[in-house]
Protein backbone atom coordinates (compact mmCIF):
# COMPACT_ATOMS: atom_id res chain seq x y z
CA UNK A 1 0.00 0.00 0.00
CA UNK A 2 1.62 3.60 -1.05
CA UNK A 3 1.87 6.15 1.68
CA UNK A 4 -0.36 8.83 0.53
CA UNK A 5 1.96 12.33 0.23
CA UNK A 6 1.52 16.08 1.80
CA UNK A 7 1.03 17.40 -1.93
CA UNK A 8 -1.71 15.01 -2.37
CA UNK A 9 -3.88 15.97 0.54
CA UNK A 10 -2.90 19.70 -0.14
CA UNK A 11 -4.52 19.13 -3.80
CA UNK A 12 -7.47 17.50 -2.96
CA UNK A 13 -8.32 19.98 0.51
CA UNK A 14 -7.69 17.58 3.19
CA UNK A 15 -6.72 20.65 5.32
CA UNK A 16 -9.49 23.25 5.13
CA UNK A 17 -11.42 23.30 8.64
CA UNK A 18 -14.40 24.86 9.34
CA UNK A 19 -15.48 28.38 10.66
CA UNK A 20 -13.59 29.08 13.98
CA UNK A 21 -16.27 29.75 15.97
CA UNK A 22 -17.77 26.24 14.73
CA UNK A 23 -14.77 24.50 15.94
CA UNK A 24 -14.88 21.76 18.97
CA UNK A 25 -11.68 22.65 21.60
CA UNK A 26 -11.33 18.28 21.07
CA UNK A 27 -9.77 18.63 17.74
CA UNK A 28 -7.34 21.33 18.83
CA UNK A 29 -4.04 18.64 18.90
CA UNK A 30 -4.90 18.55 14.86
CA UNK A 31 -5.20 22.08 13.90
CA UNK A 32 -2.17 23.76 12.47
CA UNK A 33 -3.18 27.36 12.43
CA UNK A 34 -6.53 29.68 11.82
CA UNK A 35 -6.65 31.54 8.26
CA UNK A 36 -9.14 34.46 7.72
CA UNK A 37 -11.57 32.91 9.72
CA UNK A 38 -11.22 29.16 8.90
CA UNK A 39 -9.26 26.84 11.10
CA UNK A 40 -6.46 24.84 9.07
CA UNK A 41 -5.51 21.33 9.58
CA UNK A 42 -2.29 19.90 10.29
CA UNK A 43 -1.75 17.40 7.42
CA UNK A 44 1.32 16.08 8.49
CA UNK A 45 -1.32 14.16 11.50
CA UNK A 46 -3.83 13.85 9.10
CA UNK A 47 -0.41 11.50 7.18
CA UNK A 48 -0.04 9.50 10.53
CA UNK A 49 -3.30 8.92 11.64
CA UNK A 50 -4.16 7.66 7.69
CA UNK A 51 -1.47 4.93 8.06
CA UNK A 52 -2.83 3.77 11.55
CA UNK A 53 -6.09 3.81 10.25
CA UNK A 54 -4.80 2.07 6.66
CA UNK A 55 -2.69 -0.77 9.17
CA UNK A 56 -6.00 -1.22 11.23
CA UNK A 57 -8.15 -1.87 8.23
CA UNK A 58 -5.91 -4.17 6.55
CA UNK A 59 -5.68 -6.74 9.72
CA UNK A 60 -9.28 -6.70 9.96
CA UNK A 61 -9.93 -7.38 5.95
CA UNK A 62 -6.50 -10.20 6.63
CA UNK A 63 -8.91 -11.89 9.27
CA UNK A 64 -12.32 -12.16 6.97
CA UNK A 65 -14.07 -9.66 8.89
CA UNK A 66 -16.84 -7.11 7.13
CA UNK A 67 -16.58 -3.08 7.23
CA UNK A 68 -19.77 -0.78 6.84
CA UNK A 69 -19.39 2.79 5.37
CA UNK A 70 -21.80 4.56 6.43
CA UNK A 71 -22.44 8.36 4.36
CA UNK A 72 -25.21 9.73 3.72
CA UNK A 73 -24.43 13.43 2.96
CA UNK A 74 -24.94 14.12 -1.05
CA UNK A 75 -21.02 14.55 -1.70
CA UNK A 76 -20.36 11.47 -0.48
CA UNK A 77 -23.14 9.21 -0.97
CA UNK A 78 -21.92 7.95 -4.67
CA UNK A 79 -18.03 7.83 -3.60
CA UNK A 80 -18.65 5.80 -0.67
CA UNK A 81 -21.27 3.49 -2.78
CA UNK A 82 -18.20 2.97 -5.70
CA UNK A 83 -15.09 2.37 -3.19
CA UNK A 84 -17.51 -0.18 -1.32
CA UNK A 85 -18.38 -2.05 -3.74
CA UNK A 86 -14.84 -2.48 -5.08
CA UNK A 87 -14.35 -4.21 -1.92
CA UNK A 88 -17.17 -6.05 -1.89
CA UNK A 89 -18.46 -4.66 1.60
CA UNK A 90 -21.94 -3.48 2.82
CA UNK A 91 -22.49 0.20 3.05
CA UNK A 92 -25.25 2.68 3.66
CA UNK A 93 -25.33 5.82 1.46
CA UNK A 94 -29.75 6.79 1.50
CA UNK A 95 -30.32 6.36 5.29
CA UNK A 96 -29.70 5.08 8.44
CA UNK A 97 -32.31 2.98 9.54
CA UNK A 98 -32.60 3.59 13.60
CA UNK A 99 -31.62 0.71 15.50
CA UNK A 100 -29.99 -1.30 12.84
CA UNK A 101 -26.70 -2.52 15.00
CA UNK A 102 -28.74 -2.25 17.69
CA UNK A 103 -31.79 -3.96 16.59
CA UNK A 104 -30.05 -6.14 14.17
CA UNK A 105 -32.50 -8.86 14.36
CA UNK A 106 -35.38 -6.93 13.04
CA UNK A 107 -33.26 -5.31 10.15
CA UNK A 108 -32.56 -8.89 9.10
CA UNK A 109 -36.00 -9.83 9.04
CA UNK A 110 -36.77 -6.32 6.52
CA UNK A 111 -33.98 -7.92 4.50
CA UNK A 112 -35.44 -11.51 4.39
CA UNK A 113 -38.92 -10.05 3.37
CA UNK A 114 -37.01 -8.50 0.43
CA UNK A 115 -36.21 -11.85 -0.59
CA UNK A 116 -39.27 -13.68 0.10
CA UNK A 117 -41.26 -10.81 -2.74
CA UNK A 118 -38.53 -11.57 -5.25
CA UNK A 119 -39.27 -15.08 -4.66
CA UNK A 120 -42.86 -14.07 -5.01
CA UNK A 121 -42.80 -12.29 -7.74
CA UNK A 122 -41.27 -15.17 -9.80
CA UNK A 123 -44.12 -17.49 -8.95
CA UNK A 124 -47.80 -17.94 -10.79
CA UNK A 125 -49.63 -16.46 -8.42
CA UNK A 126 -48.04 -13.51 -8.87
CA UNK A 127 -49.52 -13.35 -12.03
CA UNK A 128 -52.95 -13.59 -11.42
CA UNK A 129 -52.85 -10.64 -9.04
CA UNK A 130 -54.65 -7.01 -10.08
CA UNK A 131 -52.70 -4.46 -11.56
CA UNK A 132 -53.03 -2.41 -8.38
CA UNK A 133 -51.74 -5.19 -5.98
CA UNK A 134 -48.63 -5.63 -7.95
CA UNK A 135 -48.05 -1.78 -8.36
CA UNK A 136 -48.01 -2.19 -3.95
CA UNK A 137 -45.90 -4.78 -4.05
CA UNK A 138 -43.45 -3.17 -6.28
CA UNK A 139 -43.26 0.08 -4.75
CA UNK A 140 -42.14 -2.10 -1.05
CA UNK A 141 -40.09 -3.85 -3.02
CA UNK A 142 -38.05 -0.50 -4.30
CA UNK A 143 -38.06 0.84 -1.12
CA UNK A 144 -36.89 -1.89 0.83
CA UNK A 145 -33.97 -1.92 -2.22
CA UNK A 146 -33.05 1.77 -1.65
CA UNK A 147 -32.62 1.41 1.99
CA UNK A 148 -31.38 -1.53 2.67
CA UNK A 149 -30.38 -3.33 -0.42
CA UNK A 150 -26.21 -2.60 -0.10
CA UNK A 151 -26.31 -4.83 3.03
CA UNK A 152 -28.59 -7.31 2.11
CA UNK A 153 -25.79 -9.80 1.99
CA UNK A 154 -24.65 -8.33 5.81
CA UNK A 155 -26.02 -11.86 8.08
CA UNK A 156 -24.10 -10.54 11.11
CA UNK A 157 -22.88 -7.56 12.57
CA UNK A 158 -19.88 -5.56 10.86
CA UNK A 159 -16.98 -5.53 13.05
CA UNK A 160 -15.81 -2.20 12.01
CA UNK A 161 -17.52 1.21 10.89
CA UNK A 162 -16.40 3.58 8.15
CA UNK A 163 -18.18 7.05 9.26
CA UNK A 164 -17.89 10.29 6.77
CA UNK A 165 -19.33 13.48 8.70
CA UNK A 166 -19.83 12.21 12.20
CA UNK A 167 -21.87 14.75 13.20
CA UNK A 168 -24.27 14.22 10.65
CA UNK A 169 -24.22 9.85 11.25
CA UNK A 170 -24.27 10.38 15.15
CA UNK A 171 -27.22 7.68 15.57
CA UNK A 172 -24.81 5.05 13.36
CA UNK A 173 -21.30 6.63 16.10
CA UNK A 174 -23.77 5.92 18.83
CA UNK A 175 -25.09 2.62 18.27
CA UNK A 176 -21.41 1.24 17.22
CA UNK A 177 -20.05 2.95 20.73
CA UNK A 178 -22.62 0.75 22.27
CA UNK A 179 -21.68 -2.33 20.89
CA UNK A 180 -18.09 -1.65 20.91
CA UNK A 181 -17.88 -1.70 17.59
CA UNK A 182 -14.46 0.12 16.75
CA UNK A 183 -14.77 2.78 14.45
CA UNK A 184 -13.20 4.79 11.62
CA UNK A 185 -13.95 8.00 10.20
CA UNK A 186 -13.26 11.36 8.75
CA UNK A 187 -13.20 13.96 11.74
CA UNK A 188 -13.89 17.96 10.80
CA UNK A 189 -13.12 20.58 13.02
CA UNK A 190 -16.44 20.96 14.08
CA UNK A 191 -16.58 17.41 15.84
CA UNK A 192 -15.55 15.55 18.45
CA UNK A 193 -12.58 12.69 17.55
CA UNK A 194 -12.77 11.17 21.41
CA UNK A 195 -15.66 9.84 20.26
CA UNK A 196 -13.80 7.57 17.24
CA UNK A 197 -11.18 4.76 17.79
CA UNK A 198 -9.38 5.81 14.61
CA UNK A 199 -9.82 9.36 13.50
CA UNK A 200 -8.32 10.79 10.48
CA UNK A 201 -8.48 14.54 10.77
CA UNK A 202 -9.15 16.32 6.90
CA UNK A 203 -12.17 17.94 5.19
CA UNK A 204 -15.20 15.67 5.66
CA UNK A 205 -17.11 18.32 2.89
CA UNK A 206 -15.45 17.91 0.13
CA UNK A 207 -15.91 15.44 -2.68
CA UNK A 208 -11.85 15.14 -3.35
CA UNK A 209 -10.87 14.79 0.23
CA UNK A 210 -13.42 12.19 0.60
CA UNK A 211 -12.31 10.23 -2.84
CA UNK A 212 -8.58 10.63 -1.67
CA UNK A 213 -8.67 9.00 1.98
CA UNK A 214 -11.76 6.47 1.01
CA UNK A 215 -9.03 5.56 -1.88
CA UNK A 216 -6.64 4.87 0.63
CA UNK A 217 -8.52 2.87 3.02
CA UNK A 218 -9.93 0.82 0.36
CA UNK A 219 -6.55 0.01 -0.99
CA UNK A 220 -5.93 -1.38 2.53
CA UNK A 221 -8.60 -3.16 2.51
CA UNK A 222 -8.04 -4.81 -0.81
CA UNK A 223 -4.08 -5.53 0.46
CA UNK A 224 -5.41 -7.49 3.35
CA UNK A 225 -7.81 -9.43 0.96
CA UNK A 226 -5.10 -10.50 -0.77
CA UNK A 227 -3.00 -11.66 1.84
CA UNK A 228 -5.25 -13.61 3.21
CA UNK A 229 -6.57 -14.91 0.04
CA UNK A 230 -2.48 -15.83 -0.30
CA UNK A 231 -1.78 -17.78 2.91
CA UNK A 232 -5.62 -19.83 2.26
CA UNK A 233 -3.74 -21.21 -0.74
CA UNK A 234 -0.59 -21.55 0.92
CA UNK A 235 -2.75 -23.60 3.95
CA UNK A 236 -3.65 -25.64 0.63
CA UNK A 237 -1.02 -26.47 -0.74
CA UNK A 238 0.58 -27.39 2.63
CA UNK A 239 -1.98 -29.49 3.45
CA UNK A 240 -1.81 -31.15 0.00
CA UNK A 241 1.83 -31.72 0.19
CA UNK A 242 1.46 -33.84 3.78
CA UNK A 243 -1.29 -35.70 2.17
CA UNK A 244 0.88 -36.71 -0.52
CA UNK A 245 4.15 -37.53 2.00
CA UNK A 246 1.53 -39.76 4.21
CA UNK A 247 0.41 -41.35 1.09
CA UNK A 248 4.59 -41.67 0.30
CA UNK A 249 4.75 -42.81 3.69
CA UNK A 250 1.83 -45.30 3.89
CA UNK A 251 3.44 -47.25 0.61
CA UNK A 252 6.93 -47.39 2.33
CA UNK A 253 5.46 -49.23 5.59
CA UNK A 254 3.09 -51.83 3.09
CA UNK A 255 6.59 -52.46 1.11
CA UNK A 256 8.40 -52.85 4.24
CA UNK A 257 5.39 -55.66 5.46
CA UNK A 258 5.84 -57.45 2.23
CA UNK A 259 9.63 -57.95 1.94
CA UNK A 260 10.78 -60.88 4.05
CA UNK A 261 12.68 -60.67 7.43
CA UNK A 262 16.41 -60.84 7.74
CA UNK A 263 16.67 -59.79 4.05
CA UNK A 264 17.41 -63.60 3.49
CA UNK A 265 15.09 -65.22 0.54
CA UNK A 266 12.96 -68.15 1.82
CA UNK A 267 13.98 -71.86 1.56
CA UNK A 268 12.77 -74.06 -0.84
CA UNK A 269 10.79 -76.58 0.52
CA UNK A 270 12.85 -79.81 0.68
CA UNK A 271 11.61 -82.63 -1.41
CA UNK A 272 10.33 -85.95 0.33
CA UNK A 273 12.13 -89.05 -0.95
């Protein structure tokens, strides 16, 4: 995974805060200086706290576990959607459906109901319904799909969050807290960090800073697929190679049972006169 570089974050806007009478005194250790107004991040610990995020990310992805991004403000919504689904992982980009780490159980069962139309919507009987009952079931069918169809393939809870604009995903902050879920996330200077396990300070407004340090993480998270996709066929072939020396071994013992004893060939039966 490349380090991403000063120039890089300067380009895209990682470092423009918000107005400084907006700012929370928690993100103080992070801001470099205050410009007409506007507090300025200190890139250099937006750098380090990328790569502990980035390290984080990648032993989670190494041990099979599942991330959610969660984003539901317009500049991010279709950035997080494309990055996640590189990746393969659940995400939630129209909104956050109250109680859904919480209340897991019950989001499930919305998700399983989604399933159980499409199965009944393939059937005959669906056919011989009115025009009007299939217009119903169509329209909860799309809505189920816009709100929860990116993690309808999410049968347990995520063991990490992804968070852009924490002020504006509090209920999703919350709810992971609660369950000591750890989570990740893009930290303005308008929010609290104390409240995330890995923060990365930068612009949490802007469509570019977003891209840049979702880029990032996902490339982490794509590294650690790899690995462990790696070692799985390393475990294989391992496994396959002391198959084939018991095998190896298991001839050399029935060869061993067959020769004679003494390495001395057997007498010929003597002859009766």
């Amino acid at each position: 995974m490349t380090q991403v570089t000063f120039e890089e974050l300067l380009d895209a806007g990682c470092h423009f805060g918000h107005l400084k009478r907006k700012w929370n005194p928690n993100m103080a250790p992070y801001i470099f200086m205050e410009r007409n107004g506007i507090h300025i991040i200190d890139l250099y610990k937006t750098q380090a706290k990328m790569d502990e995020a980035a390290a984080a990310l990648c032993q989670l992805a190494k041990s099979g576990k599942r991330v959610l991004f969660v984003a539901t403000k317009k500049q991010a919504k279709e950035v997080v959607a494309d990055y996640a689904k590189r990746v393969n992982m659940p995400y939630v980009t129209e909104r956050w459906p109250g109680g859904m780490l919480t209340n897991f159980a019950t989001i499930r069962k919305a998700v399983k109901k989604m399933a159980s139309i499409d199965k009944m919507m393939a059937s005959d009987a669906y056919k011989s319904l009115s025009k009007r009952e299939k217009l119903q079931i169509e329209r909860e069918r799309e809505k189920l799909e816009k709100n929860l169809g990116s993690i309808a393939d999410l049968s347990r809870l995520p063991s990490a969050l992804f968070v852009v604009d924490i002020m504006k995903e509090h209920i999703a902050v919350a709810e992971a807290r609660k369950l000591n879920i750890p989570t990740f996330a893009i930290v303005d200077t308008n929010t609290n960090p104390n409240l995330i396990d890995f923060p990365i300070p930068a612009n949490d407004d802007a469509s570019k800073s977003i891209a840049l340090i979702l880029g990032k993480m996902v490339e982490a998270i794509e590294e650690g697929i790899n690995e462990r996709k790696n070692n799985k066929d390393l475990v294989d072939e391992s496994e396959e190679d002391l198959e084939e020396e018991k095998e190896e071994a298991q001839e050399e013992e029935n060869k061993d049972e067959r020769r004679p004893r003494g390495n001395r060939r057997p007498r010929k039966p003597v002859a009766k006169k």
